[in-house]
Structure formats: C-alpha cells, structure tokens
PDB file of N, CA and C in Angstrom:
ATOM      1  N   UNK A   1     -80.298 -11.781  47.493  1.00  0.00           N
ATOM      2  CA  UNK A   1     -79.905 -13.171  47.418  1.00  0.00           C
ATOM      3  C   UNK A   1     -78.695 -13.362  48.333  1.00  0.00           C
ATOM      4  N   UNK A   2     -78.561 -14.521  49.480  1.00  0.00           N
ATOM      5  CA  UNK A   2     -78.026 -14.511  49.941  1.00  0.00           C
ATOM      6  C   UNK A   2     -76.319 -15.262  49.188  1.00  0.00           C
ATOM      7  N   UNK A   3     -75.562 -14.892  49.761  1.00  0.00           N
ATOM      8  CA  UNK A   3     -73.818 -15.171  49.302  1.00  0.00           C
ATOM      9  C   UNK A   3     -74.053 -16.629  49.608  1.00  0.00           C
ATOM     10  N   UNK A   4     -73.243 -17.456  48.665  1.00  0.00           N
ATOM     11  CA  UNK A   4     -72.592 -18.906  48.847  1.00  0.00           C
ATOM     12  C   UNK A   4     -71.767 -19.490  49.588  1.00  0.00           C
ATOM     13  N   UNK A   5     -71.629 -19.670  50.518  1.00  0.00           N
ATOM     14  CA  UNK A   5     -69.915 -20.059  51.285  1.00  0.00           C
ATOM     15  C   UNK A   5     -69.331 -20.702  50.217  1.00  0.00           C
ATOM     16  N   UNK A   6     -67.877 -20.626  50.628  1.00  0.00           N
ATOM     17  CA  UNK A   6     -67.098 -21.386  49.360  1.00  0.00           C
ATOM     18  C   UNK A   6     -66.991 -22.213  49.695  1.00  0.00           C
ATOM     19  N   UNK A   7     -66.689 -23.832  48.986  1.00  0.00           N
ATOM     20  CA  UNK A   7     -66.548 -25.352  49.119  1.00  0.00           C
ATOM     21  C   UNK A   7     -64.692 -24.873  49.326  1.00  0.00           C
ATOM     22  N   UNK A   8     -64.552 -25.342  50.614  1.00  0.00           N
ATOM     23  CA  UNK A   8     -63.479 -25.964  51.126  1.00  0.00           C
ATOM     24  C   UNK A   8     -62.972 -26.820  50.913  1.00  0.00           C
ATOM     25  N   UNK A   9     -63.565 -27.923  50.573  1.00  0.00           N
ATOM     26  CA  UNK A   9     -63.348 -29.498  50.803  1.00  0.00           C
ATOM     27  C   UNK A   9     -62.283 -30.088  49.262  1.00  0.00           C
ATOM     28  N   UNK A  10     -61.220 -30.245  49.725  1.00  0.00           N
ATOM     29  CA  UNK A  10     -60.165 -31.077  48.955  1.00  0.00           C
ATOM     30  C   UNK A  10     -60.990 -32.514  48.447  1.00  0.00           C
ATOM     31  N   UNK A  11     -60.855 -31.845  46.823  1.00  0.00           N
ATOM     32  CA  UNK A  11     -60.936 -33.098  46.047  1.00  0.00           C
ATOM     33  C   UNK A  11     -60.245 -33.808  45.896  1.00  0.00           C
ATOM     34  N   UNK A  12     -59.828 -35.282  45.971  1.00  0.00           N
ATOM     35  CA  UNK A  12     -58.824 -35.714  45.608  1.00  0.00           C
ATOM     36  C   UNK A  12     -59.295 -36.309  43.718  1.00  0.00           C
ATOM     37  N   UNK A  13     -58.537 -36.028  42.825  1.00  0.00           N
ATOM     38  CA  UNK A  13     -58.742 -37.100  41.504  1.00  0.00           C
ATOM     39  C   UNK A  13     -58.326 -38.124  41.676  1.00  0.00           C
ATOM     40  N   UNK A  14     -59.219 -39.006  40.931  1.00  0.00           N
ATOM     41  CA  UNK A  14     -58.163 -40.600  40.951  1.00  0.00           C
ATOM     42  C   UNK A  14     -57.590 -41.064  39.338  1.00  0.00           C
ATOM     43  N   UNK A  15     -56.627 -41.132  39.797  1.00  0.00           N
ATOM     44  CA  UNK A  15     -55.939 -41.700  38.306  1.00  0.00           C
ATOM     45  C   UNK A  15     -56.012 -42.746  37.262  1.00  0.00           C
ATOM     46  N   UNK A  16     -56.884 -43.620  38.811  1.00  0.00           N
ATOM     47  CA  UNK A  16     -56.602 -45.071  37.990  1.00  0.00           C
ATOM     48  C   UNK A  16     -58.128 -45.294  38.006  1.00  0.00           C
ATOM     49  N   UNK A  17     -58.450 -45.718  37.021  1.00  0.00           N
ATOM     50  CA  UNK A  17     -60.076 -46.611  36.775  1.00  0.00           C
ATOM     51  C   UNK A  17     -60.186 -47.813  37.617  1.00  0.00           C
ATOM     52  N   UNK A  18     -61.527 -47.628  38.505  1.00  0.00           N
ATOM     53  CA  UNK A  18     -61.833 -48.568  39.599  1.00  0.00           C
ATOM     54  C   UNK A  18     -62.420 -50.154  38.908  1.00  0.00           C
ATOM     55  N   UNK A  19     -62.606 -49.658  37.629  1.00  0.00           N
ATOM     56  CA  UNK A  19     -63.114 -50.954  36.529  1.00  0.00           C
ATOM     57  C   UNK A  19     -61.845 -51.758  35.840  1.00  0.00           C
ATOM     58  N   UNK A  20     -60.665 -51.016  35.861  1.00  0.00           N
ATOM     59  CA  UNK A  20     -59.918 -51.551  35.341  1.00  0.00           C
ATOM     60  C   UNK A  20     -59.162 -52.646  35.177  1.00  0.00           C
ATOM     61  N   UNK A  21     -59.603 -53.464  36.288  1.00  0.00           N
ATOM     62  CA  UNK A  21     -59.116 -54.844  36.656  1.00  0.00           C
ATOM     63  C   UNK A  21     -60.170 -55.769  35.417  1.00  0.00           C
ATOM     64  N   UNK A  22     -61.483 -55.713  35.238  1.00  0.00           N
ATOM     65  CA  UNK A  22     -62.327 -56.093  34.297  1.00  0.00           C
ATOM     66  C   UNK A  22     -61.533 -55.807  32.902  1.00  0.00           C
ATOM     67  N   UNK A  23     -61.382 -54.681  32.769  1.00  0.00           N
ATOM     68  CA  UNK A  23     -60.641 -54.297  31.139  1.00  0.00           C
ATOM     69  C   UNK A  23     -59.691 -54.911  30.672  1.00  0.00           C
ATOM     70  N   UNK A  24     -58.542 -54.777  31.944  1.00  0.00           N
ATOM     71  CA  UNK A  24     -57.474 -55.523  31.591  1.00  0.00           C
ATOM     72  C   UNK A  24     -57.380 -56.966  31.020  1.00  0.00           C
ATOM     73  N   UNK A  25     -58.862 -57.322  31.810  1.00  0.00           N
ATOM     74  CA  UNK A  25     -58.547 -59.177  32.002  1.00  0.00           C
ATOM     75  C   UNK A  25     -59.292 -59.352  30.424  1.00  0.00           C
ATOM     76  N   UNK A  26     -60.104 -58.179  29.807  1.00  0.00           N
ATOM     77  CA  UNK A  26     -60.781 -58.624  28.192  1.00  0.00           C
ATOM     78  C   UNK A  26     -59.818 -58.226  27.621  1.00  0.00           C
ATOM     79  N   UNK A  27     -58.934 -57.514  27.672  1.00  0.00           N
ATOM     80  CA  UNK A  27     -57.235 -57.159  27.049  1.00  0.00           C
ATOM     81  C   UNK A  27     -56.590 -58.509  27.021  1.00  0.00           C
ATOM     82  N   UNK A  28     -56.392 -58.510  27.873  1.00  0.00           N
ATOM     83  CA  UNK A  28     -55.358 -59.826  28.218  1.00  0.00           C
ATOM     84  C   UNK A  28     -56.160 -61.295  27.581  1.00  0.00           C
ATOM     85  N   UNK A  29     -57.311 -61.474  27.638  1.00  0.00           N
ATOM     86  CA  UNK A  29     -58.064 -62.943  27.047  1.00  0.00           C
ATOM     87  C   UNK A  29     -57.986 -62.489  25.609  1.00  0.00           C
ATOM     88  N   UNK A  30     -57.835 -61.673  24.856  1.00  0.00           N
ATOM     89  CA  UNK A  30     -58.119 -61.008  23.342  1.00  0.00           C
ATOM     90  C   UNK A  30     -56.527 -60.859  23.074  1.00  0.00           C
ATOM     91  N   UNK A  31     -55.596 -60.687  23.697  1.00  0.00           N
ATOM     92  CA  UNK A  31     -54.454 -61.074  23.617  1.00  0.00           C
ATOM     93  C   UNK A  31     -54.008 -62.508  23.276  1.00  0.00           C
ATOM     94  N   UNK A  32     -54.394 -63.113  24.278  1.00  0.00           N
ATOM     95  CA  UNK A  32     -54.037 -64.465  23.859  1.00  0.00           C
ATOM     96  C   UNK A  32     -54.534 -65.400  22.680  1.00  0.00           C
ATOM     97  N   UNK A  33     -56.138 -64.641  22.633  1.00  0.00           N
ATOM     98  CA  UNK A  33     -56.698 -65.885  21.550  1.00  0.00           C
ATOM     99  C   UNK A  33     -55.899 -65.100  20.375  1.00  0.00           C
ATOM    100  N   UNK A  34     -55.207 -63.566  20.039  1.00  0.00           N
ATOM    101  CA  UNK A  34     -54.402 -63.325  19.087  1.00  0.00           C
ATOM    102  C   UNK A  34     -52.978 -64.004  18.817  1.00  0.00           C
ATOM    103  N   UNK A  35     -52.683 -64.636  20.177  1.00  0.00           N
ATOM    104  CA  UNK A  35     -51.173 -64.629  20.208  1.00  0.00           C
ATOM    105  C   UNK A  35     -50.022 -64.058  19.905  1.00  0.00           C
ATOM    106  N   UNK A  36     -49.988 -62.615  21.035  1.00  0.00           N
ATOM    107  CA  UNK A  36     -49.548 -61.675  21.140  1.00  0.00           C
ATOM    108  C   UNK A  36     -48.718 -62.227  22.102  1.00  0.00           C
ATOM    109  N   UNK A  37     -47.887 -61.518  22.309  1.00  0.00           N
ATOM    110  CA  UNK A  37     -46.968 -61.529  23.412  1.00  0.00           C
ATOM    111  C   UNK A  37     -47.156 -59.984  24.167  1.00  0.00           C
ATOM    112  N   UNK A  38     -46.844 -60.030  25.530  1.00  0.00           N
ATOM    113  CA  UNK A  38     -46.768 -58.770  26.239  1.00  0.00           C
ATOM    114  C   UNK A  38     -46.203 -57.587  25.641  1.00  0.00           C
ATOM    115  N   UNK A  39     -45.013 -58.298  24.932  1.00  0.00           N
ATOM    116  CA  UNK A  39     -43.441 -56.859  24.333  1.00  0.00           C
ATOM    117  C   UNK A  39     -44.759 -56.731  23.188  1.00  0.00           C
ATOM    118  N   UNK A  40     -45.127 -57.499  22.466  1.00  0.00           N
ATOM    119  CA  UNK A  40     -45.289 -57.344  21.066  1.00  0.00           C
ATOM    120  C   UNK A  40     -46.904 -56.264  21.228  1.00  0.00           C
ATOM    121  N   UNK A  41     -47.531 -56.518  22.389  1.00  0.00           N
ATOM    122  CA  UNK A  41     -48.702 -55.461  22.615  1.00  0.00           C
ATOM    123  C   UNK A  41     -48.238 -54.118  22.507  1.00  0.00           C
ATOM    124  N   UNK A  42     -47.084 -54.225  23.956  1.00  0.00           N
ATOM    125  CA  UNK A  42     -47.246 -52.716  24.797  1.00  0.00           C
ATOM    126  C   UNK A  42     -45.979 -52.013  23.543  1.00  0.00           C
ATOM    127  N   UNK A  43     -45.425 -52.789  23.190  1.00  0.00           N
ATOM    128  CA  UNK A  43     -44.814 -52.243  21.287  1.00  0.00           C
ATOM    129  C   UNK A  43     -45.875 -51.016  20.674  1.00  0.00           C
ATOM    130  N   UNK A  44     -46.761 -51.989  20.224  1.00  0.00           N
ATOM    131  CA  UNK A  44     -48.019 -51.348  19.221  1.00  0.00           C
ATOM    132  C   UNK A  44     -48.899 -50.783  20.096  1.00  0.00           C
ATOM    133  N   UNK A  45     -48.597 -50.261  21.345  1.00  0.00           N
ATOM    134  CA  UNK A  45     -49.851 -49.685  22.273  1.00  0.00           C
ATOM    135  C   UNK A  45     -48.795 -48.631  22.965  1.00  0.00           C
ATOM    136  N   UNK A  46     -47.315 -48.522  22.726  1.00  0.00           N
ATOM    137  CA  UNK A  46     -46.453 -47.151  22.754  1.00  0.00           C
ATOM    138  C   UNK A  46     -46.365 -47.267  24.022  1.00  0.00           C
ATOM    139  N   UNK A  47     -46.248 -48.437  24.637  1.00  0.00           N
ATOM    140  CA  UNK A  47     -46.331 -47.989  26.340  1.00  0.00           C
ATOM    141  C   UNK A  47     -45.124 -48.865  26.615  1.00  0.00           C
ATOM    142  N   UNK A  48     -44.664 -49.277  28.117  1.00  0.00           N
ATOM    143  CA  UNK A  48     -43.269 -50.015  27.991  1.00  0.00           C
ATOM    144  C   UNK A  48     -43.789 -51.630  28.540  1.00  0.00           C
ATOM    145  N   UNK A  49     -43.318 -52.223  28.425  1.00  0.00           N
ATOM    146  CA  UNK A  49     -44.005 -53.613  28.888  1.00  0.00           C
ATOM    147  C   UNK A  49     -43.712 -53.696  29.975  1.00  0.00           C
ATOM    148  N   UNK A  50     -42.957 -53.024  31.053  1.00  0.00           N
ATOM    149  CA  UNK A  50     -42.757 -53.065  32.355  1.00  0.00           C
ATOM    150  C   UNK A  50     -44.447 -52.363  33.156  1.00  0.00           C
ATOM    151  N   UNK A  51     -44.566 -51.364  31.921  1.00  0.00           N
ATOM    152  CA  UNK A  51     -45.731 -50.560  32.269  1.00  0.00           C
ATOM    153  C   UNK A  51     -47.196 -51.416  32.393  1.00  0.00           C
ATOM    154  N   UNK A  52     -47.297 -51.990  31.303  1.00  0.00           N
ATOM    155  CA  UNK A  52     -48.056 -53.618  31.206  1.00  0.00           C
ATOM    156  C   UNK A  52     -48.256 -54.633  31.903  1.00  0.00           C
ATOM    157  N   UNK A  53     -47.020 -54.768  32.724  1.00  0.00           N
ATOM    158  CA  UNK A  53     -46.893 -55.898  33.492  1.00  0.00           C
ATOM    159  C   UNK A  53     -47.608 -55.168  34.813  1.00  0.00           C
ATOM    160  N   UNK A  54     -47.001 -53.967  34.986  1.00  0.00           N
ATOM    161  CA  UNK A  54     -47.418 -53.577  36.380  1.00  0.00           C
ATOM    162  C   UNK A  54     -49.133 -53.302  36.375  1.00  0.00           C
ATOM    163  N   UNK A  55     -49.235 -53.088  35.198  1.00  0.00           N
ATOM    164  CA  UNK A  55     -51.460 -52.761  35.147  1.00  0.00           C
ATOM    165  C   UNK A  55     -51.872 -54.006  35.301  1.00  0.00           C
ATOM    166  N   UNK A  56     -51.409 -55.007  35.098  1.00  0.00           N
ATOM    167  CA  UNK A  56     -51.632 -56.379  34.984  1.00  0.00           C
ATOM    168  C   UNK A  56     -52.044 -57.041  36.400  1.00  0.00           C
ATOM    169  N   UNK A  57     -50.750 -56.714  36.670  1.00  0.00           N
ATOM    170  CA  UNK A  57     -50.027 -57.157  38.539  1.00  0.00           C
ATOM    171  C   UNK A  57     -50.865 -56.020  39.406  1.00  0.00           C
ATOM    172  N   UNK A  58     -51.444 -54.925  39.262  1.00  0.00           N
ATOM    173  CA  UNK A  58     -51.993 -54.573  40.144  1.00  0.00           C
ATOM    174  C   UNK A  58     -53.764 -54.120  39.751  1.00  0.00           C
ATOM    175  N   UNK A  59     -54.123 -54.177  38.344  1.00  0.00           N
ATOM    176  CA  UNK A  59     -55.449 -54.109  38.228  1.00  0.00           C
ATOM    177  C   UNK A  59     -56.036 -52.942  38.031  1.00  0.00           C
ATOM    178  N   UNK A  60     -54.576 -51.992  37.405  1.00  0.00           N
ATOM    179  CA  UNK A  60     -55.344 -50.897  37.916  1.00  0.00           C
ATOM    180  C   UNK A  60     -54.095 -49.939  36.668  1.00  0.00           C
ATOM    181  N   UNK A  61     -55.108 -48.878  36.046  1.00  0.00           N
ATOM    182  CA  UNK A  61     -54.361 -48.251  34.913  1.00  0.00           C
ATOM    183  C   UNK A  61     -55.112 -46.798  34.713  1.00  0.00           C
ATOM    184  N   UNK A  62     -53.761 -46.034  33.715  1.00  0.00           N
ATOM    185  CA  UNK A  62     -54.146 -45.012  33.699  1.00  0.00           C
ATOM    186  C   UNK A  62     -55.440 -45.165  31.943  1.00  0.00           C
ATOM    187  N   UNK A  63     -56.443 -44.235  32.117  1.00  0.00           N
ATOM    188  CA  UNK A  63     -57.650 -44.630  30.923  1.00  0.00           C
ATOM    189  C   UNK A  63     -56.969 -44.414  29.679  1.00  0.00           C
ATOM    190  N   UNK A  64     -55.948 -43.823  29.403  1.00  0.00           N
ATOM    191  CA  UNK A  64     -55.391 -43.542  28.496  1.00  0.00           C
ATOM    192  C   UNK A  64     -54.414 -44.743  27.806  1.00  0.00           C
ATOM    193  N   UNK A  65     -54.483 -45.825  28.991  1.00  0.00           N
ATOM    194  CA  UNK A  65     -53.146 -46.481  28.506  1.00  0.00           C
ATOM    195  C   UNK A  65     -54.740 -47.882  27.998  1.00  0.00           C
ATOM    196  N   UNK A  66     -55.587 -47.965  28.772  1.00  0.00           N
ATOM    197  CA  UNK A  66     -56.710 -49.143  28.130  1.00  0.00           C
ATOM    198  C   UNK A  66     -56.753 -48.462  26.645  1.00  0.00           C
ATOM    199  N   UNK A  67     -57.158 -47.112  26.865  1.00  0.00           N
ATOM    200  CA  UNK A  67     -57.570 -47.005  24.986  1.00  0.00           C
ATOM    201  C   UNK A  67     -56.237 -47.468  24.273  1.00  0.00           C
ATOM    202  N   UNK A  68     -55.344 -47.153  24.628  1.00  0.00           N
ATOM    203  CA  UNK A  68     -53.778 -47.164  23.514  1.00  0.00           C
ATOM    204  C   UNK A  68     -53.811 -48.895  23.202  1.00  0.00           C
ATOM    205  N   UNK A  69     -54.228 -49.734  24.023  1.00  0.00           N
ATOM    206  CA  UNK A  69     -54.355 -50.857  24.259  1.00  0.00           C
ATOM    207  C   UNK A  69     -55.385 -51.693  23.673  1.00  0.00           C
ATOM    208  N   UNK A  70     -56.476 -50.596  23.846  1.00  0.00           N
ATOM    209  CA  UNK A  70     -57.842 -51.450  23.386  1.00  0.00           C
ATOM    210  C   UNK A  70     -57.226 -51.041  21.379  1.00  0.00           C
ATOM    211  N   UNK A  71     -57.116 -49.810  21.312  1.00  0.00           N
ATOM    212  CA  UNK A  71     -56.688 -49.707  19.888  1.00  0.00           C
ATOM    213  C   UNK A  71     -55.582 -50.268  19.316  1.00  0.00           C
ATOM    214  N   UNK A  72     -54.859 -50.961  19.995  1.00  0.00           N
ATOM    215  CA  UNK A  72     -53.513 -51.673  19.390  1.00  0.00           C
ATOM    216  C   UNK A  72     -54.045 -52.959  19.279  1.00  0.00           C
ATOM    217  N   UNK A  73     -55.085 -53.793  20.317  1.00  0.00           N
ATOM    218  CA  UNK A  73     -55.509 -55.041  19.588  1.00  0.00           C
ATOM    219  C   UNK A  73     -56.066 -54.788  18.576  1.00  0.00           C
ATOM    220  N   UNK A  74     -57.096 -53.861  18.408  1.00  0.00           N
ATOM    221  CA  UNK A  74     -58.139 -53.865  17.032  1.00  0.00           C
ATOM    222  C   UNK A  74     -56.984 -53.415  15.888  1.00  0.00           C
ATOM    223  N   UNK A  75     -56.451 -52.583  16.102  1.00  0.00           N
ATOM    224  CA  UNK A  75     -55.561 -52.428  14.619  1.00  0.00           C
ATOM    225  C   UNK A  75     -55.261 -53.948  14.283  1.00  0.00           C
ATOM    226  N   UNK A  76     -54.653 -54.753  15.160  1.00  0.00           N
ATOM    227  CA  UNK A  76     -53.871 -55.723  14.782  1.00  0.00           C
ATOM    228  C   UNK A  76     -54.880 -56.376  14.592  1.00  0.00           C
ATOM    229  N   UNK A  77     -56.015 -56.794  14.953  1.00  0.00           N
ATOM    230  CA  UNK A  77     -57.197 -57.878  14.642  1.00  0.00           C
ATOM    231  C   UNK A  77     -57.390 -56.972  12.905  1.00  0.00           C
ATOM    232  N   UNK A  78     -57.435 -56.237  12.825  1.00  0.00           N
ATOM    233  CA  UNK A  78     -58.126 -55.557  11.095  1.00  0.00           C
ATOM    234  C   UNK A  78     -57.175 -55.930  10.311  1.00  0.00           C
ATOM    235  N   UNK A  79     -55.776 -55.763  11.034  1.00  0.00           N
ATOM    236  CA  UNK A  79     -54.417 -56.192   9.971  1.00  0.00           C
ATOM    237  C   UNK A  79     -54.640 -57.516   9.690  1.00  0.00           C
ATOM    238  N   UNK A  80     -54.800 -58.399  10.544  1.00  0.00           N
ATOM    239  CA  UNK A  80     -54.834 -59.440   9.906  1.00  0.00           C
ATOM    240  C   UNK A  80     -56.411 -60.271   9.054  1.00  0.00           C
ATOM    241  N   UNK A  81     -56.710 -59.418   9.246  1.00  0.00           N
ATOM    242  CA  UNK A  81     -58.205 -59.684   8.778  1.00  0.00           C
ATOM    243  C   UNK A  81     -57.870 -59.369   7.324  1.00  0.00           C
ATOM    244  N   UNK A  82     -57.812 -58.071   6.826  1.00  0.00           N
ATOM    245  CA  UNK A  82     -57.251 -57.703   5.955  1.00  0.00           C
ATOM    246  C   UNK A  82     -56.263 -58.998   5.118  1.00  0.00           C
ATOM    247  N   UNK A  83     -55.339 -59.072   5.642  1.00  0.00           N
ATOM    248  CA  UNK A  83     -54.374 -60.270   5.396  1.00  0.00           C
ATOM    249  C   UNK A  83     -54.418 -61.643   4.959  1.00  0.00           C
ATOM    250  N   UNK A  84     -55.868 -62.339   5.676  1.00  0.00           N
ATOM    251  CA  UNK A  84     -56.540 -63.349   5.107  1.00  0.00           C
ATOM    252  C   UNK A  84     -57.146 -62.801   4.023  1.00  0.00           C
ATOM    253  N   UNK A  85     -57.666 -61.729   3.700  1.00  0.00           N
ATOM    254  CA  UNK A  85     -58.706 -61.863   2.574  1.00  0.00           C
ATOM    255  C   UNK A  85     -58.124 -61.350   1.770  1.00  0.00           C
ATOM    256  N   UNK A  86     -56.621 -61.049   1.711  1.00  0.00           N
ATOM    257  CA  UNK A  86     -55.923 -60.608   0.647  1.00  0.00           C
ATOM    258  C   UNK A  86     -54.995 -61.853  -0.112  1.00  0.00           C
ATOM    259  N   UNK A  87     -54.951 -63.127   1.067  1.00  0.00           N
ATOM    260  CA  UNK A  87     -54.866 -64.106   0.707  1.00  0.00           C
ATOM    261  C   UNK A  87     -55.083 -65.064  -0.062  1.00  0.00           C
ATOM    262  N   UNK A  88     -56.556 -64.904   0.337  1.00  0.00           N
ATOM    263  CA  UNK A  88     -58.119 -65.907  -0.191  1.00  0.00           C
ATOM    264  C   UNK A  88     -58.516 -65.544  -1.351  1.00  0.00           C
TER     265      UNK A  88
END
C-alpha cells in the first residue's frame, strides 16, 4: 500500500458563526417583545453589554455567547410564565 503525503495546508478556524447576523436579529426581536434592556440581557446571559453591543454592531458572535443568550431569554420567558400563573 502505497504511503499518504501529509496535508500541508493551514486550516484556518473561524470563530464567529457566518449565520449569526440571523440569530442575533431573533435575539434582539424576542428581546424587545420581552422588554429587556441590553444591561438587563447580557446581566442574565454573563456576558458584558459592551460585548452585546459589539455582536449586535457587527453581526457576528462567538456560538457560545448565542446559547448563553438564547438561554437567558427562555429562562426569563419561563420566569415569568411561571409568575402569571402563580398569580391567576
């Protein structure tokens, strides 16, 4: 069996999700119909709101910071869900 040459070729990784401009903007519309504020997200999503602003302003994030994000609206959508029907 003949030998393999070895792959030379520099991978580069990419950091940022090429979809992420889409994510952000269902973040950001699910934000508002909550009436959240930016501080009061990137608060409950452990990230800094400077960090927020800049995924915002450029469309583009690390995948780790959409999940921290996607899971800080839903906590807060269940909290208050919870909240009405503890109400009612």
């Amino acid at each position: 069996m003949p030998k393999r040459e070895k792959d030379t070729t520099i991978r580069h990784r990419h950091a940022y999700r090429p979809d992420a401009a889409a994510s952000l903007a269902r973040i950001d519309a699910k934000r508002l119909r909550l009436g959240l504020t930016l501080a009061d997200l990137a608060t409950r999503a452990g990230i800094s709101e400077r960090t927020l602003t800049n995924m915002r302003r450029d469309g583009r994030a690390w995948p780790r910071h959409v999940r921290a994000l996607t899971f800080a609206l839903r906590t807060i959508e269940r909290e208050r869900d919870t909240e009405e029907k503890v109400l009612t």
